[in-house]
C-alpha atoms as a PDB file:
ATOM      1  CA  UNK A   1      14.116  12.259   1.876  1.00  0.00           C
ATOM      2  CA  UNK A   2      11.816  14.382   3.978  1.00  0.00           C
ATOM      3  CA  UNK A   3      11.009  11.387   6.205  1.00  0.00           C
ATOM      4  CA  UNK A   4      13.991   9.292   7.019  1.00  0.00           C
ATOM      5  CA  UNK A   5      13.695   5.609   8.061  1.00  0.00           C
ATOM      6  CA  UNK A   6      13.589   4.995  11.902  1.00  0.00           C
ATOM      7  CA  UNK A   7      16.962   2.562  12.596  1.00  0.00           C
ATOM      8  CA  UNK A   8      15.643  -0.669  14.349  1.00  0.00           C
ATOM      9  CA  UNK A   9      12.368  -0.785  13.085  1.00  0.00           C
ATOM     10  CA  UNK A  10      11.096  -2.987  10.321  1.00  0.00           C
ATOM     11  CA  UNK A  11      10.012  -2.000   6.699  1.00  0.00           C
ATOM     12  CA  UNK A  12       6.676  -3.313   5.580  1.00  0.00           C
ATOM     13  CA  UNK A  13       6.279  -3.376   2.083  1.00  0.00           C
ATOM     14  CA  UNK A  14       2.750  -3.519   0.403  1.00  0.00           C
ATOM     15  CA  UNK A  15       2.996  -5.630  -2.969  1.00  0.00           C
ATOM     16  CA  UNK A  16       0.394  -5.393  -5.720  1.00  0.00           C
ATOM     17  CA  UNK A  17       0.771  -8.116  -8.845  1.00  0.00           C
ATOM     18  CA  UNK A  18       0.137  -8.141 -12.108  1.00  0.00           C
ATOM     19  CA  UNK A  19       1.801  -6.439 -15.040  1.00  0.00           C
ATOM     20  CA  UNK A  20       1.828  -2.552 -13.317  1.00  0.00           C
ATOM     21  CA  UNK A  21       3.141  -4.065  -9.929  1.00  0.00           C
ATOM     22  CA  UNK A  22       3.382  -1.420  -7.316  1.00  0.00           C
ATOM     23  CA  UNK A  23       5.681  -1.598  -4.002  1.00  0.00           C
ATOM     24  CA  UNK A  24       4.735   0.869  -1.086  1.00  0.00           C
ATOM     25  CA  UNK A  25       7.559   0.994   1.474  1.00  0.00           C
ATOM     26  CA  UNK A  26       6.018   2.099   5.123  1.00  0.00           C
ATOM     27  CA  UNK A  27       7.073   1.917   9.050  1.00  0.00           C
ATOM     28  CA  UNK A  28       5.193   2.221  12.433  1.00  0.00           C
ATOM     29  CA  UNK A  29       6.760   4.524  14.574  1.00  0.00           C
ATOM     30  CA  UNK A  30       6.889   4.737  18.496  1.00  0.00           C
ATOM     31  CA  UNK A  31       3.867   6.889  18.280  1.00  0.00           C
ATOM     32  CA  UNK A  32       2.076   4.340  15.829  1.00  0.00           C
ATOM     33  CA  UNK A  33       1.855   6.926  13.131  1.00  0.00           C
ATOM     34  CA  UNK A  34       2.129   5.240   9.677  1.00  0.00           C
ATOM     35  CA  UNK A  35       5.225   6.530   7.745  1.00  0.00           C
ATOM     36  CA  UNK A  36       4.917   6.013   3.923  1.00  0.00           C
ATOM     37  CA  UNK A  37       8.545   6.174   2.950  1.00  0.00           C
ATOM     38  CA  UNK A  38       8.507   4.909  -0.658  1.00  0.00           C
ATOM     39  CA  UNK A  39       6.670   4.184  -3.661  1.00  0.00           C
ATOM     40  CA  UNK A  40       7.659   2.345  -7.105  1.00  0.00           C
ATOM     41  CA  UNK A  41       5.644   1.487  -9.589  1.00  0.00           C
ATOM     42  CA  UNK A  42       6.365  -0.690 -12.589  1.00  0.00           C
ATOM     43  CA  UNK A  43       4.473  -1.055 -16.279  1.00  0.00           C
ATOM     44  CA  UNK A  44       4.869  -3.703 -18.582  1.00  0.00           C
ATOM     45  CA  UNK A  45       6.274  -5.855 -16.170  1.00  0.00           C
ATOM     46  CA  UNK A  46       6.247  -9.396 -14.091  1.00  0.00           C
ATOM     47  CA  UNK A  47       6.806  -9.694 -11.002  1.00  0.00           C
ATOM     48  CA  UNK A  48      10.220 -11.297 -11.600  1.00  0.00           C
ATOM     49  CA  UNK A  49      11.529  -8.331 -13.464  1.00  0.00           C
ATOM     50  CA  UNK A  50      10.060  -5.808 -11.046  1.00  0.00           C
ATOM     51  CA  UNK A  51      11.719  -6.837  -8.284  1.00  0.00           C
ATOM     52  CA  UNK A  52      15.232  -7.786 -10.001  1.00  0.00           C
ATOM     53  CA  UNK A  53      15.095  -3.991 -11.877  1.00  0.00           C
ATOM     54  CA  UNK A  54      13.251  -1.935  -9.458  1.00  0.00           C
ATOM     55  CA  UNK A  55      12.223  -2.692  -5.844  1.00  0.00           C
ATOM     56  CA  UNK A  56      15.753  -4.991  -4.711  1.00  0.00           C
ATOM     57  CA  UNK A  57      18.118  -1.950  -6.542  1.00  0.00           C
ATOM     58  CA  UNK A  58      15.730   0.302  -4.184  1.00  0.00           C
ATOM     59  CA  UNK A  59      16.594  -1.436  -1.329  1.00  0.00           C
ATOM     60  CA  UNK A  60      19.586  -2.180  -1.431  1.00  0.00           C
ATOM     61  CA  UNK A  61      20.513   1.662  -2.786  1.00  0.00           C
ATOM     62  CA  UNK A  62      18.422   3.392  -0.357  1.00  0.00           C
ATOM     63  CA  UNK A  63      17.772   0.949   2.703  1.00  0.00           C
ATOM     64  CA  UNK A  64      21.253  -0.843   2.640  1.00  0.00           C
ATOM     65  CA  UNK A  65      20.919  -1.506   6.762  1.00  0.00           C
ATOM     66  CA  UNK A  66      17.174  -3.294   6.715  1.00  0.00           C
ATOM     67  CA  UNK A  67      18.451  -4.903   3.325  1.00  0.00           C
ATOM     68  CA  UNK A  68      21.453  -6.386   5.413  1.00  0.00           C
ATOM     69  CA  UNK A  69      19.192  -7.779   7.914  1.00  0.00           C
ATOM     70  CA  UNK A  70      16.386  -8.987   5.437  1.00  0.00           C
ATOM     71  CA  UNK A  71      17.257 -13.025   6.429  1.00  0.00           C
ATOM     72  CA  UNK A  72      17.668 -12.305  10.494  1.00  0.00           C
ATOM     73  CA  UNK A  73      15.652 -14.335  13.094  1.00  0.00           C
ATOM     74  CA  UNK A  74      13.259 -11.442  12.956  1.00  0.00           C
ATOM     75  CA  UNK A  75      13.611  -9.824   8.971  1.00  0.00           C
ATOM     76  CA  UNK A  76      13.586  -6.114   9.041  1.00  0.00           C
ATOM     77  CA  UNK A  77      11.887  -6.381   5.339  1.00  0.00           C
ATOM     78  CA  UNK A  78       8.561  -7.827   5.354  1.00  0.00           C
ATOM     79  CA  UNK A  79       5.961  -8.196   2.659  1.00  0.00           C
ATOM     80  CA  UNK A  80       2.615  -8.382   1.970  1.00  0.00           C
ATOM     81  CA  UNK A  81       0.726  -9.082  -0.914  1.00  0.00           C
ATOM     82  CA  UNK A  82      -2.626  -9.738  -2.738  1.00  0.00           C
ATOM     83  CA  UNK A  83      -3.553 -12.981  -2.090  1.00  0.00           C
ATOM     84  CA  UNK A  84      -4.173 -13.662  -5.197  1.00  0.00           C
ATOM     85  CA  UNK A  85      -0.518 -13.653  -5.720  1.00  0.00           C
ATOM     86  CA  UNK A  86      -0.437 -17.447  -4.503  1.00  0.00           C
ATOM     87  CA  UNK A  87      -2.157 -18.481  -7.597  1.00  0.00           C
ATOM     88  CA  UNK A  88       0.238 -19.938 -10.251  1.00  0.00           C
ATOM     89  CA  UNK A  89       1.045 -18.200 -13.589  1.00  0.00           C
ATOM     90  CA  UNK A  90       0.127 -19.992 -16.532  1.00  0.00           C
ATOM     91  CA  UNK A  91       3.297 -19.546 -18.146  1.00  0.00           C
ATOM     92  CA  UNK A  92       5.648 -20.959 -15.601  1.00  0.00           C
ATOM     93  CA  UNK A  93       3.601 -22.719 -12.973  1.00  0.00           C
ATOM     94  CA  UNK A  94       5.807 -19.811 -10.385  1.00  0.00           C
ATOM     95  CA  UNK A  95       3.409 -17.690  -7.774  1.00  0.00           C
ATOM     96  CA  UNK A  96       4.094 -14.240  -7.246  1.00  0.00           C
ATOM     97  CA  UNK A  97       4.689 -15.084  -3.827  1.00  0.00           C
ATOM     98  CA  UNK A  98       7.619 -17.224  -4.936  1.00  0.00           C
ATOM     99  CA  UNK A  99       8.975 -14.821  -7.019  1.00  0.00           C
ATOM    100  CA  UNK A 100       9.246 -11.923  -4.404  1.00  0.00           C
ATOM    101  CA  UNK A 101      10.643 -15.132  -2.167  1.00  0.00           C
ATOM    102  CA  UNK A 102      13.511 -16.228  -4.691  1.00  0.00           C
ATOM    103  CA  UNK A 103      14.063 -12.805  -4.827  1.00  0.00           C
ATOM    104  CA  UNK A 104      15.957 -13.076  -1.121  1.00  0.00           C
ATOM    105  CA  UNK A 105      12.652 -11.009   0.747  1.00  0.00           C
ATOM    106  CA  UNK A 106       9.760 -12.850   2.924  1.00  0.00           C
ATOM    107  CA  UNK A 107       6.550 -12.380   1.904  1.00  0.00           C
ATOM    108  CA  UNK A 108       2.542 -13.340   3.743  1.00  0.00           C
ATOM    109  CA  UNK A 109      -0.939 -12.540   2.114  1.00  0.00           C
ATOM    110  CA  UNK A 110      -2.281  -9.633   3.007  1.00  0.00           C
ATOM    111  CA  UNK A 111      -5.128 -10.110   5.390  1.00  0.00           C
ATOM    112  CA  UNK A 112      -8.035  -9.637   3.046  1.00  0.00           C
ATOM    113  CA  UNK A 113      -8.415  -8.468  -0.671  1.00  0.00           C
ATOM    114  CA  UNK A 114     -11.566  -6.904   0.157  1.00  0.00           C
ATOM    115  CA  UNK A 115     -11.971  -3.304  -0.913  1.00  0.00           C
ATOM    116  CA  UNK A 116     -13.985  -2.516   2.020  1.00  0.00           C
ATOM    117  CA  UNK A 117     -11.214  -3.776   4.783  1.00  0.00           C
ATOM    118  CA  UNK A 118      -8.227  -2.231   2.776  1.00  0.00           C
ATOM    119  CA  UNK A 119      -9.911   0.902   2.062  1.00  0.00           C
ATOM    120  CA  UNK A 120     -11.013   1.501   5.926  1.00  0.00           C
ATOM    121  CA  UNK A 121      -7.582   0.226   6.924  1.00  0.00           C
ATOM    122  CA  UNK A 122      -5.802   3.743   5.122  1.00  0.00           C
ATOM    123  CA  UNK A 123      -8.991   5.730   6.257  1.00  0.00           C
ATOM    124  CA  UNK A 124      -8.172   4.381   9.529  1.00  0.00           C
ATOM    125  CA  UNK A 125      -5.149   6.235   9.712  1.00  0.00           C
ATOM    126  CA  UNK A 126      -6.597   9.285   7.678  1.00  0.00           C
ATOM    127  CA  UNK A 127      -8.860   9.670  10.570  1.00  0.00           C
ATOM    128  CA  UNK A 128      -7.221   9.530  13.550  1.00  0.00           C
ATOM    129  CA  UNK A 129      -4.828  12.572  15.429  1.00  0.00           C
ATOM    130  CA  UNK A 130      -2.151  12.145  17.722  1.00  0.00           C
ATOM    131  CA  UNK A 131      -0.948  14.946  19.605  1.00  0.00           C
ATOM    132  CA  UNK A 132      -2.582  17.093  16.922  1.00  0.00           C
ATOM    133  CA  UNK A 133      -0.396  15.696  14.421  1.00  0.00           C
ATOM    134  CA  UNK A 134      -2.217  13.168  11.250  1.00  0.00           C
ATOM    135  CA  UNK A 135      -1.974   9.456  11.991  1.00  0.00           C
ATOM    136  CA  UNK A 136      -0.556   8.904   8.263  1.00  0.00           C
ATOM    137  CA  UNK A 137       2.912  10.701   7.034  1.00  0.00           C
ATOM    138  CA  UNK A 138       4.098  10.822   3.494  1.00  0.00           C
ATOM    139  CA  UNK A 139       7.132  11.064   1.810  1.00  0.00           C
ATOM    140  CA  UNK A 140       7.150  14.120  -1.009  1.00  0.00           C
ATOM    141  CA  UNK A 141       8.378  11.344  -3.078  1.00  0.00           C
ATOM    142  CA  UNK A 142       5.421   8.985  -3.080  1.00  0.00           C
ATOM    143  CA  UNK A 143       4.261  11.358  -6.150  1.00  0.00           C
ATOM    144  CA  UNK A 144       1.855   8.883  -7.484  1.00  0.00           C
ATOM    145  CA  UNK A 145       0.049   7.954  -4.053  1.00  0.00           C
ATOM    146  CA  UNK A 146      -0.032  11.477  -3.664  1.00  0.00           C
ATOM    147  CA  UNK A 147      -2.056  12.337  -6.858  1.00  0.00           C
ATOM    148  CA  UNK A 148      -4.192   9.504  -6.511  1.00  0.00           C
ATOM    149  CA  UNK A 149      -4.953  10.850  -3.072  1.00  0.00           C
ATOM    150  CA  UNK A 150      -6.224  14.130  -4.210  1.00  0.00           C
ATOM    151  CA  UNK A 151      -8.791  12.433  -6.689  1.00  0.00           C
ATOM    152  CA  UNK A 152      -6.561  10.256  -9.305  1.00  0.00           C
ATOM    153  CA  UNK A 153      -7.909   6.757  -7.002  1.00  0.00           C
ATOM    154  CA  UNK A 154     -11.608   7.443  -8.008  1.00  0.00           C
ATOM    155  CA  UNK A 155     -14.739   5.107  -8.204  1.00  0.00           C
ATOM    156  CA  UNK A 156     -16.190   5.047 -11.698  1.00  0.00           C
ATOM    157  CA  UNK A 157     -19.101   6.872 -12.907  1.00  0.00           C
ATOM    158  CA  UNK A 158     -21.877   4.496 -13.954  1.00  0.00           C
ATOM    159  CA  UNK A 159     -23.793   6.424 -17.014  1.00  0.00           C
ATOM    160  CA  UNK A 160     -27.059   5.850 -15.807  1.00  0.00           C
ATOM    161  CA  UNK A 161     -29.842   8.726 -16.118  1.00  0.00           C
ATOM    162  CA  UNK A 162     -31.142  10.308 -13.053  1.00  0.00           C
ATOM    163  CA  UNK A 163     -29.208  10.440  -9.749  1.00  0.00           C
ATOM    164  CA  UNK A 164     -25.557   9.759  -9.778  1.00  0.00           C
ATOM    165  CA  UNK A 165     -23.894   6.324  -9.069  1.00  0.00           C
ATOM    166  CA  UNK A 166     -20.278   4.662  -8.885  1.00  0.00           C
ATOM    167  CA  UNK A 167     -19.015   1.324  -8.874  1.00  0.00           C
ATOM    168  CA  UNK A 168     -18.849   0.232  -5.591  1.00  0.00           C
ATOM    169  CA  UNK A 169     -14.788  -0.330  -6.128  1.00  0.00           C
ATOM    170  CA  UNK A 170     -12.219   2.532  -7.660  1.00  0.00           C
ATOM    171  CA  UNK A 171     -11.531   2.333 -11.155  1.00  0.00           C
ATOM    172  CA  UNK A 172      -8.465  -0.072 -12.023  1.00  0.00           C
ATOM    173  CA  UNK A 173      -5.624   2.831 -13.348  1.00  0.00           C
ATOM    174  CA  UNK A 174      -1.964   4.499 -12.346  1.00  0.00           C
ATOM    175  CA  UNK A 175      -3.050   5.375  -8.846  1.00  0.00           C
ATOM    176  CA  UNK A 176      -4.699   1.940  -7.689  1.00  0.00           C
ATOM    177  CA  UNK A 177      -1.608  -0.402  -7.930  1.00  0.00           C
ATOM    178  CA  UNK A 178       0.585   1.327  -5.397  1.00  0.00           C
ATOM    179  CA  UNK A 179      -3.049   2.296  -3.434  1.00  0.00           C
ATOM    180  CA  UNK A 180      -3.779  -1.363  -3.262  1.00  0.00           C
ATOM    181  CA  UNK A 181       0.036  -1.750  -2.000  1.00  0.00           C
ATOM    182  CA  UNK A 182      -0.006   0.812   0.184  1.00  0.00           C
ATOM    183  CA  UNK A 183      -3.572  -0.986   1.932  1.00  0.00           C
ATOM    184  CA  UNK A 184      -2.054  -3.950   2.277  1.00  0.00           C
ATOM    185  CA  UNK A 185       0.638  -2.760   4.382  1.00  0.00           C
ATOM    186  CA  UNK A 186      -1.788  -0.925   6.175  1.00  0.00           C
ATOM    187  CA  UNK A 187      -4.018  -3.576   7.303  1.00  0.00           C
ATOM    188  CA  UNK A 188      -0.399  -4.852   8.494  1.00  0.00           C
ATOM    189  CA  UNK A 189       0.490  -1.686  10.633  1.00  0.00           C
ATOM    190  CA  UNK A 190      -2.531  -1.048  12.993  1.00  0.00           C
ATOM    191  CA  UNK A 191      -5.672   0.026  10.039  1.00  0.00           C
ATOM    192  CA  UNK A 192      -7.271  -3.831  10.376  1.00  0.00           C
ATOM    193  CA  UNK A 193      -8.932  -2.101  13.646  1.00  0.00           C
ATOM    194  CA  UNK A 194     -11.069  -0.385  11.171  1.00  0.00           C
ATOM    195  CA  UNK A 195     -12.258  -3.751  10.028  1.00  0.00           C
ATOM    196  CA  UNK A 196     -12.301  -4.700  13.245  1.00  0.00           C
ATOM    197  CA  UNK A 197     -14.854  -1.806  14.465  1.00  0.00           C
ATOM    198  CA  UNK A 198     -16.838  -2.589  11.814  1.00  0.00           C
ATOM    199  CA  UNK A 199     -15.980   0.427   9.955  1.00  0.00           C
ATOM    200  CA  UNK A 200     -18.153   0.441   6.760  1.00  0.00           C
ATOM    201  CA  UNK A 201     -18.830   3.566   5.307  1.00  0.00           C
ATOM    202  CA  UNK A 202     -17.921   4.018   1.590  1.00  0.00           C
ATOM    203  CA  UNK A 203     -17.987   7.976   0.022  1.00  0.00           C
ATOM    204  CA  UNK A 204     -19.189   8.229  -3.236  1.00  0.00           C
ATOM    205  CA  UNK A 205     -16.571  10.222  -4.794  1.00  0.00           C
ATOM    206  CA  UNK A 206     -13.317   9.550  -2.959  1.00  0.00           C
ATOM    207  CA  UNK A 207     -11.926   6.508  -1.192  1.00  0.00           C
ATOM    208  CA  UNK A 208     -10.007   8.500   1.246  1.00  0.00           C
ATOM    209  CA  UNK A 209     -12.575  10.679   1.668  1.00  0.00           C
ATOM    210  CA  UNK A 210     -11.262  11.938   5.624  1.00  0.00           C
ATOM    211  CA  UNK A 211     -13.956  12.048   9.106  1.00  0.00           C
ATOM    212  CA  UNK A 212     -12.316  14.812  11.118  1.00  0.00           C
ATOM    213  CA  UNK A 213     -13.194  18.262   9.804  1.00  0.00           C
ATOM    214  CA  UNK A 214      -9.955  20.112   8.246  1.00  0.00           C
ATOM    215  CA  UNK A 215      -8.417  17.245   7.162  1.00  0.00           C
ATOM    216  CA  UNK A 216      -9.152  17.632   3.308  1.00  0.00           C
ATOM    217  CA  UNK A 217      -7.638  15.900   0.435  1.00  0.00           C
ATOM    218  CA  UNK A 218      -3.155  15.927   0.713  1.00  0.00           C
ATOM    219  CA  UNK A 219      -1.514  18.825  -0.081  1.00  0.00           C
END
């Protein structure tokens, strides 16, 4: 991995539901920089079977020391989800939220499932410098976050004649589950001050589109 996990810092994870779940595996580090360590991304799939076949095996493979210490006074895995995820599934009365839960990992809402808040809470970080360095690192492995960065997470064209227009949220494909993850643990790690500034401003092409000059789509 190009960005290794900082020892003695917690893992958030950023869970989107349904039948393409997405996990987005992030810390916070000393200089509150956002580190976006891992993505997986399932099709075809509950929530059960994602976590027993994909995200846990991840875990416990890659992250063996914060999987140890998942259950301590103060979990080094924490989730956070749609909250939609507390509804119940018609087929076995179960929540998403329980699943991840029986799974052995703790699990909250995520703050908001409003595009607007999650969307400014990743621009947030998008935005911002330290020392000259981005706000928001990601692993070369995040492959899917990283196309949907450079235009893959799009707002839909409405075919209307005369001036262009988009749906006012991004079109629901490959790139948006582990986006949505990905905001949720965002709004977790520092971005909600974006919702808390009042931070409003939608492009028209790109959700990400970036404020500071130079700072065009990732590379």
């Amino acid at each position: 991995k190009a960005i290794n996990p900082i020892q003695g810092v917690p893992l958030d994870i950023g869970l989107d539901f349904g039948l393409t779940p997405a996990a987005v595996i992030t810390q916070v580090d000393s200089r509150g920089r956002l580190l976006v360590l891992d993505e997986m991304c399932g099709e075809d799939m509950a929530i059960r079977q994602f976590m027993q076949d994909v995200l846990i095996p991840q875990l416990v493979k890659v992250y063996p020391h914060w999987w140890a210490k998942r259950n301590a006074e103060e979990p080094m895995v924490r989730c956070f989800g749609d909250p939609a995820g507390a509804q119940k599934s018609q087929a076995d009365e179960k929540t998403c939220f329980q699943e991840v839960r029986a799974a052995g990992l703790r699990i909250n809402p995520g703050k908001t499932n409003g595009f607007v808040a999650r969307r400014s809470a990743v621009a947030w970080f998008m935005s911002k410098l330290t020392n000259g360095q981005p706000m928001l690192l990601m692993d070369p492995c995040c492959g899917v976050l990283r196309k949907g960065f450079n235009g893959g997470y799009k707002y839909r064209r409405i075919q209307v004649t005369g001036e262009e227009r988009y749906t006012e949220e991004p079109m629901k494909n490959q790139y948006s589950h582990p986006h949505d993850a990905l905001q949720y643990a965002a709004m977790e790690s520092g971005g909600i001050q974006a919702i808390q500034q009042g931070n409003r401003q939608q492009p028209a092409v790109r959700p990400y589109a970036p404020s500071v000059p130079g700072m065009g789509p990732l590379g």
